[in-house]
C-alpha atoms as a PDB file:
ATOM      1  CA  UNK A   1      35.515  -1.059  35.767  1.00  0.00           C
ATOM      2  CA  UNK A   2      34.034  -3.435  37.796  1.00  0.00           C
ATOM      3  CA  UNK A   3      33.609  -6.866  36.021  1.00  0.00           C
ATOM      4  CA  UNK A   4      29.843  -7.273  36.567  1.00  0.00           C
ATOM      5  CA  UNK A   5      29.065  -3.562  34.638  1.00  0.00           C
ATOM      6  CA  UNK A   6      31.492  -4.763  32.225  1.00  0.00           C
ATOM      7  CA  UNK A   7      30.082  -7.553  31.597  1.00  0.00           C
ATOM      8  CA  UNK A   8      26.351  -6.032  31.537  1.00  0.00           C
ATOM      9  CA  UNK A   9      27.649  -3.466  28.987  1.00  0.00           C
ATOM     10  CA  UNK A  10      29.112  -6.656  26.614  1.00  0.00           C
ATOM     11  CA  UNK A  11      25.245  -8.195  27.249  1.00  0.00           C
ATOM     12  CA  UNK A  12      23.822  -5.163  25.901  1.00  0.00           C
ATOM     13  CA  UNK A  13      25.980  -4.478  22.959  1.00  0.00           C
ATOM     14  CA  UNK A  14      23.691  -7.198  20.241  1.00  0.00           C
ATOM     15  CA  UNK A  15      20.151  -4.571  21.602  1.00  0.00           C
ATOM     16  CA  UNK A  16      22.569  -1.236  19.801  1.00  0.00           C
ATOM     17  CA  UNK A  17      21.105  -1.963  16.430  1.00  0.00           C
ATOM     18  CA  UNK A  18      17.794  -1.921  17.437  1.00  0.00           C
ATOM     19  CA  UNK A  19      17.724   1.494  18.545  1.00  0.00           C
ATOM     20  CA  UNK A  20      15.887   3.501  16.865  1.00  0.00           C
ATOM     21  CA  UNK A  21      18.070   5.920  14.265  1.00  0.00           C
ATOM     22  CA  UNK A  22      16.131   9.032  15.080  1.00  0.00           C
ATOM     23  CA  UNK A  23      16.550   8.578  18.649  1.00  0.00           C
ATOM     24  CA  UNK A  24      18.599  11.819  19.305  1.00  0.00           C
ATOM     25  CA  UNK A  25      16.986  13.587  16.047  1.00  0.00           C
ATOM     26  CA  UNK A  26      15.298  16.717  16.118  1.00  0.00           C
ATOM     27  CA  UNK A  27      12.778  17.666  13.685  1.00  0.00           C
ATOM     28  CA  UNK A  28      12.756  21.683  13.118  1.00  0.00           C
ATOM     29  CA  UNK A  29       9.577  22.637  11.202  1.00  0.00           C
ATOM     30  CA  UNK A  30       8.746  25.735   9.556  1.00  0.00           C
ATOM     31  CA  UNK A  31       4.900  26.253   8.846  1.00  0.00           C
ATOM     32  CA  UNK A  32       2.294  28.920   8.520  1.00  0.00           C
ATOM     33  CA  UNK A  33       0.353  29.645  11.774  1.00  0.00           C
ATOM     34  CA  UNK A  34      -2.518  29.052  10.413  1.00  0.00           C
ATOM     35  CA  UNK A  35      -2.319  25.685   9.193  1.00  0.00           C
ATOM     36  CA  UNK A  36      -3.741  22.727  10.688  1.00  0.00           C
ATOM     37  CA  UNK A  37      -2.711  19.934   8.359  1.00  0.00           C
ATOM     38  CA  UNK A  38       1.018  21.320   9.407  1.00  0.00           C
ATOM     39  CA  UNK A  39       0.414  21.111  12.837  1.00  0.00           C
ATOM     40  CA  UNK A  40      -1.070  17.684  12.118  1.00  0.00           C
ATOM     41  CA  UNK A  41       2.020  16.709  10.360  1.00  0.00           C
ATOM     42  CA  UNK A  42       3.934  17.965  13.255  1.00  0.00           C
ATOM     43  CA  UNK A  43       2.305  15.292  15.710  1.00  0.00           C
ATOM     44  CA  UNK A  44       2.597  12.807  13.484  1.00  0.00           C
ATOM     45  CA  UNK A  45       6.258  13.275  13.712  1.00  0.00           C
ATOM     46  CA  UNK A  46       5.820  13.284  17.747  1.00  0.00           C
ATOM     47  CA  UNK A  47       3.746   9.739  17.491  1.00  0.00           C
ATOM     48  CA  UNK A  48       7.023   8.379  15.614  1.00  0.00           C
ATOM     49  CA  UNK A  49       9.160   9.557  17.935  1.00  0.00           C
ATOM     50  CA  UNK A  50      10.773  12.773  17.216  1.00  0.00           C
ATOM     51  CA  UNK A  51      11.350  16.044  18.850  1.00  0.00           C
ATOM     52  CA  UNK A  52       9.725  18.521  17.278  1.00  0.00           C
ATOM     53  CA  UNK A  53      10.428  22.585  17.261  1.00  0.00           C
ATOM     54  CA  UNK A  54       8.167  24.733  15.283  1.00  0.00           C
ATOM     55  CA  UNK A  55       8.946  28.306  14.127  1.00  0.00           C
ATOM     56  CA  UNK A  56       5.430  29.717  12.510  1.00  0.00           C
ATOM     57  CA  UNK A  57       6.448  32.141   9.297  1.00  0.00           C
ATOM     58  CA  UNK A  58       4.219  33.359   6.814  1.00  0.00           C
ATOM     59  CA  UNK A  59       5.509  31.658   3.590  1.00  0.00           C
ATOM     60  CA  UNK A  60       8.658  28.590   3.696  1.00  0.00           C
ATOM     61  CA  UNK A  61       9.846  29.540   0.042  1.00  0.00           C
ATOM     62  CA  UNK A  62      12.743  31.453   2.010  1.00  0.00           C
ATOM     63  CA  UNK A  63      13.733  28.303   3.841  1.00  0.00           C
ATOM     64  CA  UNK A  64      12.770  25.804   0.867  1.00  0.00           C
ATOM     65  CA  UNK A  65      15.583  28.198  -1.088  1.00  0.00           C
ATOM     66  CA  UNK A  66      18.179  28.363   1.430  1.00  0.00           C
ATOM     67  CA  UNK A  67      18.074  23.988   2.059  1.00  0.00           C
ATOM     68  CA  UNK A  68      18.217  23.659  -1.866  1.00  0.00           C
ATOM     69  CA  UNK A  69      14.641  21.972  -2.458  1.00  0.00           C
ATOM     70  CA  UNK A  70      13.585  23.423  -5.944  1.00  0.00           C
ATOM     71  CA  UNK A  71      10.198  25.265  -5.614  1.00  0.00           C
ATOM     72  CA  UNK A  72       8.336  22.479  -7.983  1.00  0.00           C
ATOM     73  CA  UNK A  73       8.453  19.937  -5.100  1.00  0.00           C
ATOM     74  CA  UNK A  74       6.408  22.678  -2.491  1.00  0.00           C
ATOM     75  CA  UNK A  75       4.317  21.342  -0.129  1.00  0.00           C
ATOM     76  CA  UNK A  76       2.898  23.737   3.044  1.00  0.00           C
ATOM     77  CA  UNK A  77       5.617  23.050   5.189  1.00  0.00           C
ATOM     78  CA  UNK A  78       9.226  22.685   5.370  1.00  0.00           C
ATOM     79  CA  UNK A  79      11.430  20.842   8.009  1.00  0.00           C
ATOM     80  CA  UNK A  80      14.714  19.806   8.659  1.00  0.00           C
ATOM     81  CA  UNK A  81      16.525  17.258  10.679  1.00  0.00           C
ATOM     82  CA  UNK A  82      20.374  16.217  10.739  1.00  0.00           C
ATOM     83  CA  UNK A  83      20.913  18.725   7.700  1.00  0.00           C
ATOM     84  CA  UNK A  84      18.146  17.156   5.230  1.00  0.00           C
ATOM     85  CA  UNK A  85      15.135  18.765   3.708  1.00  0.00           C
ATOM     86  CA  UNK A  86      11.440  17.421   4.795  1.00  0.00           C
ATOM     87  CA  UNK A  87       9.017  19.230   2.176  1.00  0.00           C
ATOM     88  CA  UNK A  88       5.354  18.260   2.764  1.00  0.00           C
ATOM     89  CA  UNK A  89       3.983  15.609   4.640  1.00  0.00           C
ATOM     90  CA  UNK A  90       6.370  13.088   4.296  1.00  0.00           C
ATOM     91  CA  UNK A  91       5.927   9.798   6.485  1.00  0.00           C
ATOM     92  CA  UNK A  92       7.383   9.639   9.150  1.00  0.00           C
ATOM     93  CA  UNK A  93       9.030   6.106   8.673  1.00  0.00           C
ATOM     94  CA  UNK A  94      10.057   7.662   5.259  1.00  0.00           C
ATOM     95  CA  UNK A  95      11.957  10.110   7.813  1.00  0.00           C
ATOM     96  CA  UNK A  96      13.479   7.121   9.726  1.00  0.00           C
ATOM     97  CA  UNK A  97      14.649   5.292   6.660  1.00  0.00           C
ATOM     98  CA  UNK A  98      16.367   8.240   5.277  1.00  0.00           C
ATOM     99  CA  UNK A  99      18.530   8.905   8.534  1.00  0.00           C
ATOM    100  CA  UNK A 100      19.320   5.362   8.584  1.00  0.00           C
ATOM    101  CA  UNK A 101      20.655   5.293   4.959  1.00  0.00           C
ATOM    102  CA  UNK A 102      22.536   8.627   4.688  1.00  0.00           C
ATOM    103  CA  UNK A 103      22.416   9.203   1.111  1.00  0.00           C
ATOM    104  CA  UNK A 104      24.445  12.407  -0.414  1.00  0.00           C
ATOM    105  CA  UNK A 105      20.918  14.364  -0.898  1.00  0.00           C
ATOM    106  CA  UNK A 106      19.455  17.723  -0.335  1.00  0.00           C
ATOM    107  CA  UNK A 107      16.192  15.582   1.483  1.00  0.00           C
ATOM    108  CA  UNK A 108      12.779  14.139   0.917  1.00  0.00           C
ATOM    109  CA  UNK A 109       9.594  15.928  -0.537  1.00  0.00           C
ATOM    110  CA  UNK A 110       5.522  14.965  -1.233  1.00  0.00           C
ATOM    111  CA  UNK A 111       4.803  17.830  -3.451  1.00  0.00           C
ATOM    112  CA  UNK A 112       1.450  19.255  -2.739  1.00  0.00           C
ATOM    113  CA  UNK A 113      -1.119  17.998  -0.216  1.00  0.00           C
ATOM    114  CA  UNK A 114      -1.940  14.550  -1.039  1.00  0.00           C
ATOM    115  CA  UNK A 115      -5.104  13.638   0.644  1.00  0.00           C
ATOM    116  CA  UNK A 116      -3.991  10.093   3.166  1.00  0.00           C
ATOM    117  CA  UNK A 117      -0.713  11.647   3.320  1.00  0.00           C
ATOM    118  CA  UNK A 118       0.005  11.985   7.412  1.00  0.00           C
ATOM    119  CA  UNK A 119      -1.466  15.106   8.592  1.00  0.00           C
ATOM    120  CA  UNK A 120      -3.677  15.138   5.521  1.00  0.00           C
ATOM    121  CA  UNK A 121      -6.379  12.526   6.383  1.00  0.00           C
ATOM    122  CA  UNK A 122     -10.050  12.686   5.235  1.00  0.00           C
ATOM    123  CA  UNK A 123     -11.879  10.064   6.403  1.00  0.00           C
ATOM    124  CA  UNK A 124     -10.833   6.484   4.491  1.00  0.00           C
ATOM    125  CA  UNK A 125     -10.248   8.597   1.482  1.00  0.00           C
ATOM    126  CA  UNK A 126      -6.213   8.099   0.163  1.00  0.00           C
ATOM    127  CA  UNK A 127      -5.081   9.430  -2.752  1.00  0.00           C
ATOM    128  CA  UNK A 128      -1.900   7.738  -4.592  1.00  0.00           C
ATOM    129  CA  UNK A 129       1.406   9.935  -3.886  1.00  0.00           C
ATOM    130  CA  UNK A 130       5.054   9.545  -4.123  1.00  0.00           C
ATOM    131  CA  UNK A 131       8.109  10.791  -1.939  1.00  0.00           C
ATOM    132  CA  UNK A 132      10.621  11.703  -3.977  1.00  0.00           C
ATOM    133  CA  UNK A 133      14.415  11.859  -2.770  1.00  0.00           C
ATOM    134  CA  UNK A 134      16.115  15.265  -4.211  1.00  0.00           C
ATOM    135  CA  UNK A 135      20.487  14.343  -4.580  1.00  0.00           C
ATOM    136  CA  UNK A 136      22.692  17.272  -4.181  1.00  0.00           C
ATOM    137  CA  UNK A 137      22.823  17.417  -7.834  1.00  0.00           C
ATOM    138  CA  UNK A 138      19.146  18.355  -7.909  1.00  0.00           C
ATOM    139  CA  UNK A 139      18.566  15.049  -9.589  1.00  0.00           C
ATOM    140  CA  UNK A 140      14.906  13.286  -8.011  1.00  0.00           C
ATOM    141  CA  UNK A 141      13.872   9.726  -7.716  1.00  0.00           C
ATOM    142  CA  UNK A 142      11.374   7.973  -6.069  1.00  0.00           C
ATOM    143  CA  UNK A 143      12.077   7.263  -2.278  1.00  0.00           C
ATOM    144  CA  UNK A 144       8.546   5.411  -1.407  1.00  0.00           C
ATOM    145  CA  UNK A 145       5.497   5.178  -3.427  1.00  0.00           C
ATOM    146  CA  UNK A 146       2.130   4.715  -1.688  1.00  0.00           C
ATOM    147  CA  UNK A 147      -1.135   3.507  -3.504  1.00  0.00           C
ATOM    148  CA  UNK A 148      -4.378   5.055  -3.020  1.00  0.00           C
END
């Protein structure tokens, strides 16, 4: 190695943390083809960052089932990225934070369709929601809350 690439590879080693943790992360989202607050959902993963594949089915129970996300926490769409769980519109920086942490879970849900919830915008209205964080033990606690 020559020593001015070495060198320029020591200079960038402090600029590695600030990557971004999704960088290489792809989002795979199942959703009903008729949905627009999915699709919605699906570019407000793309604004953040993340690749994005989308396979349209009729109903996501199937694939809520098979990841392990208990049917009480349904939202209209189901995702998954680096082996977690995204049920429902759950923020994309909620995403991030998630893949930068790690945690032993099964992955992140927003039950329902809370209204200021991304993809689920209606004008200035926001209504109050939590993301809850489901363990591999089926065991849920709050992840993020937002206000209304």
């Amino acid at each position: 190695m020559h020593r001015r690439s070495l060198l320029g590879a020591l200079a960038a080693l402090p600029l590695l943390p600030t990557l971004p943790a999704h960088a290489a992360s792809k989002v795979h989202v199942y959703k009903n083809p008729s949905c627009g607050c999915c699709t919605a959902w699906v570019d407000h993963l793309k604004a953040a960052g993340f690749a994005v594949d989308v396979t349209e089915i009729d109903d996501t129970a199937a694939v809520r089932k098979r990841l392990g996300m208990p049917d009480r926490l349904a939202g209209c769409h189901t995702g998954i990225v680096e082996g977690y769980a995204l049920e429902g519109h759950v923020p994309a920086a909620d995403v991030k934070r998630l893949l930068a942490l790690k945690p032993q879970a099964v992955g992140l849900a927003v039950p329902g369709m809370p209204v200021g919830s991304p993809g689920m915008e209606y004008g200035d209205r926001k209504d109050p929601y939590k993301v809850i964080l489901v363990d591999r033990k089926g065991r849920e606690t709050v992840f993020a809350s937002y206000p209304a």
